[in-house]
Protein backbone atom coordinates (compact mmCIF):
# COMPACT_ATOMS: atom_id res chain seq x y z
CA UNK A 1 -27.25 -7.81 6.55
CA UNK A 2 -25.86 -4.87 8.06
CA UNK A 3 -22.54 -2.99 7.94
CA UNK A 4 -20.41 -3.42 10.98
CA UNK A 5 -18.39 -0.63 11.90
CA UNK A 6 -15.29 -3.13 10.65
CA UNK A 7 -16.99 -3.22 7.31
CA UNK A 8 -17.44 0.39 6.99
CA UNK A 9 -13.94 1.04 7.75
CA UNK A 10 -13.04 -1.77 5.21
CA UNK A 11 -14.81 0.16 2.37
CA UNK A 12 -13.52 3.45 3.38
CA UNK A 13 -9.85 2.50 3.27
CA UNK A 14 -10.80 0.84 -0.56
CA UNK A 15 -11.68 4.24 -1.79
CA UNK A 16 -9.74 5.37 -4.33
CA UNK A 17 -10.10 7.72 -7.18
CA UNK A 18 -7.92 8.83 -10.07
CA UNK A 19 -7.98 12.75 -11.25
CA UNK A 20 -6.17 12.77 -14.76
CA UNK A 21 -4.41 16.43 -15.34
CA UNK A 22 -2.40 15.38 -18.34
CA UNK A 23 -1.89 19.38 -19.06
CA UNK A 24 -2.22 20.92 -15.81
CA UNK A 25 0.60 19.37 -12.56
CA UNK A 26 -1.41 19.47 -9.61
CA UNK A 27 1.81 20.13 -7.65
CA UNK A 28 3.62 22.85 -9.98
CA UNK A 29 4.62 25.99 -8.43
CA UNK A 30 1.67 28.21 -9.51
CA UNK A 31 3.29 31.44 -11.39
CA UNK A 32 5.66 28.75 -14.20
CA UNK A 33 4.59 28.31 -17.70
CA UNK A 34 1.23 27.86 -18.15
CA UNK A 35 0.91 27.03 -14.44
CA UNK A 36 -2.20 28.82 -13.25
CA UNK A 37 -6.31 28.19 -12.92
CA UNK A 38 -6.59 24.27 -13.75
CA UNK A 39 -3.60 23.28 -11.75
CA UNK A 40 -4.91 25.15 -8.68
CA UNK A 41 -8.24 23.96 -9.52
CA UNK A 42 -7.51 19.98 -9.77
CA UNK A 43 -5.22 20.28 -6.79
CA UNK A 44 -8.20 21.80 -4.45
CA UNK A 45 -10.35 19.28 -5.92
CA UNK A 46 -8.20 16.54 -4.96
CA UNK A 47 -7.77 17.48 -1.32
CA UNK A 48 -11.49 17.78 -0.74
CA UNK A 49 -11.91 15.07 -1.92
CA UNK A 50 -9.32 13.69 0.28
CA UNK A 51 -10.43 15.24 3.09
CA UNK A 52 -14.12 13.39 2.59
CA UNK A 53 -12.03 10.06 2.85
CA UNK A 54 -10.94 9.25 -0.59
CA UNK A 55 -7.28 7.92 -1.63
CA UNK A 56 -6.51 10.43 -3.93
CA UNK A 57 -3.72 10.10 -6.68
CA UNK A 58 -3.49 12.68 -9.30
CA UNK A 59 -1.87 11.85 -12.81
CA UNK A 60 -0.27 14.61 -14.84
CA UNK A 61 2.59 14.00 -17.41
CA UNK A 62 6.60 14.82 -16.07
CA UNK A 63 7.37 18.54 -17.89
CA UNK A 64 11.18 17.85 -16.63
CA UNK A 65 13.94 15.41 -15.59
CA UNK A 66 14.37 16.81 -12.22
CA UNK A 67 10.89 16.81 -11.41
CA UNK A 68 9.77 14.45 -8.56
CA UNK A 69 7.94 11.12 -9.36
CA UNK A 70 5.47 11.18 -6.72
CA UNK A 71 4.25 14.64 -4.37
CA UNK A 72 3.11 13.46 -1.17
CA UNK A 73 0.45 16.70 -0.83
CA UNK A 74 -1.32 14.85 2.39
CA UNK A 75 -1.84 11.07 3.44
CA UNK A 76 -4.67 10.77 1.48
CA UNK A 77 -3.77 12.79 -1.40
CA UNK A 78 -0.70 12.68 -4.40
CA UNK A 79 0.29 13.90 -7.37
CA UNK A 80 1.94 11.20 -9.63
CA UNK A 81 4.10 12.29 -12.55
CA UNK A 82 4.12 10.07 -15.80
CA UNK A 83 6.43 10.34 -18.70
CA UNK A 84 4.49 10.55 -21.89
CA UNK A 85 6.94 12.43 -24.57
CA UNK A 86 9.87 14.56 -23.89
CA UNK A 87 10.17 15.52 -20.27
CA UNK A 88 9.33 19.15 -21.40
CA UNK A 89 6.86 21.55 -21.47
CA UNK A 90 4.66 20.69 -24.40
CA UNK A 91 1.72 23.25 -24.98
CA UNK A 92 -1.55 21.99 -24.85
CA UNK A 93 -2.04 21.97 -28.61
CA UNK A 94 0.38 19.29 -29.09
CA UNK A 95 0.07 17.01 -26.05
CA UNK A 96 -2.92 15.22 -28.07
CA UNK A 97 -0.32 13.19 -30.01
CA UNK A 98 1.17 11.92 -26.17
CA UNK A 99 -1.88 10.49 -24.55
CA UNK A 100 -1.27 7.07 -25.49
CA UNK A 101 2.19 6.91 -23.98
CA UNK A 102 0.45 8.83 -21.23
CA UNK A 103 -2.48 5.79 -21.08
CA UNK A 104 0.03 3.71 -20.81
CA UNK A 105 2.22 4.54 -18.10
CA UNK A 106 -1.11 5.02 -16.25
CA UNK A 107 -2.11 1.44 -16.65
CA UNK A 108 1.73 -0.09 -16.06
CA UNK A 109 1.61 2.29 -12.00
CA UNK A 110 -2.00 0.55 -11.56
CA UNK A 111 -0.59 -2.81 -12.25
CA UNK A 112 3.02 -1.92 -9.90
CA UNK A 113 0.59 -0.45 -7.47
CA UNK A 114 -1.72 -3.49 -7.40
CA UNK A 115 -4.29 -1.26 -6.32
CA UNK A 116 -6.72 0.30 -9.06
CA UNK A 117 -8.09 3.68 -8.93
CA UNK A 118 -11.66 4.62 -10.23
């Protein structure tokens, strides 16, 4: 059987991908604490891949109260803050003992999202 042009646009909107920064917030202003390489690094990731067509969403954990739930960086590509711990910076040495909170709130924004990323 082959792929209709429908079908093709079918799978392309369906594309979706996760990029997990628990440490690093794609959307930080570059210059904070610890804000620097890996931040500027997943975010440029996440647009390309955006830019090929992907739904990008990319989780990092909130580092403070005021901080946006969800940055709208293009229409194919977010960052999406999740509160694992203390809405704080936590150095990287200690955010080990958050990752199941972080796992969590992951999974429970799939499930409100009803639409899974790989």
């Amino acid at each position: 059987m082959f792929n209709t042009s429908q079908d093709q646009q079918d799978s392309q909107s369906k594309r979706h991908i996760a990029l997990i920064s628990v440490h690093g917030d794609p959307a930080i202003e570059i210059g904070k604490e610890e804000a620097g390489g890996q931040n500027v690094y997943v975010r440029h990731v996440g647009e390309a891949l955006a830019e090929q067509g992907w739904q990008v969403d990319m989780f990092t954990r909130r580092v403070s109260p005021e901080q946006q739930d969800i940055i709208e960086h293009s229409a194919r590509c977010r960052t999406i803050r999740l509160t694992a711990g203390r809405p704080e910076f936590i150095s990287r040495d200690e955010i080990f003992e958050h990752l199941p909170e972080f796992v969590q709130q992951f999974l429970a924004f799939q499930q409100q999202q009803a639409r899974p990323t790989l």
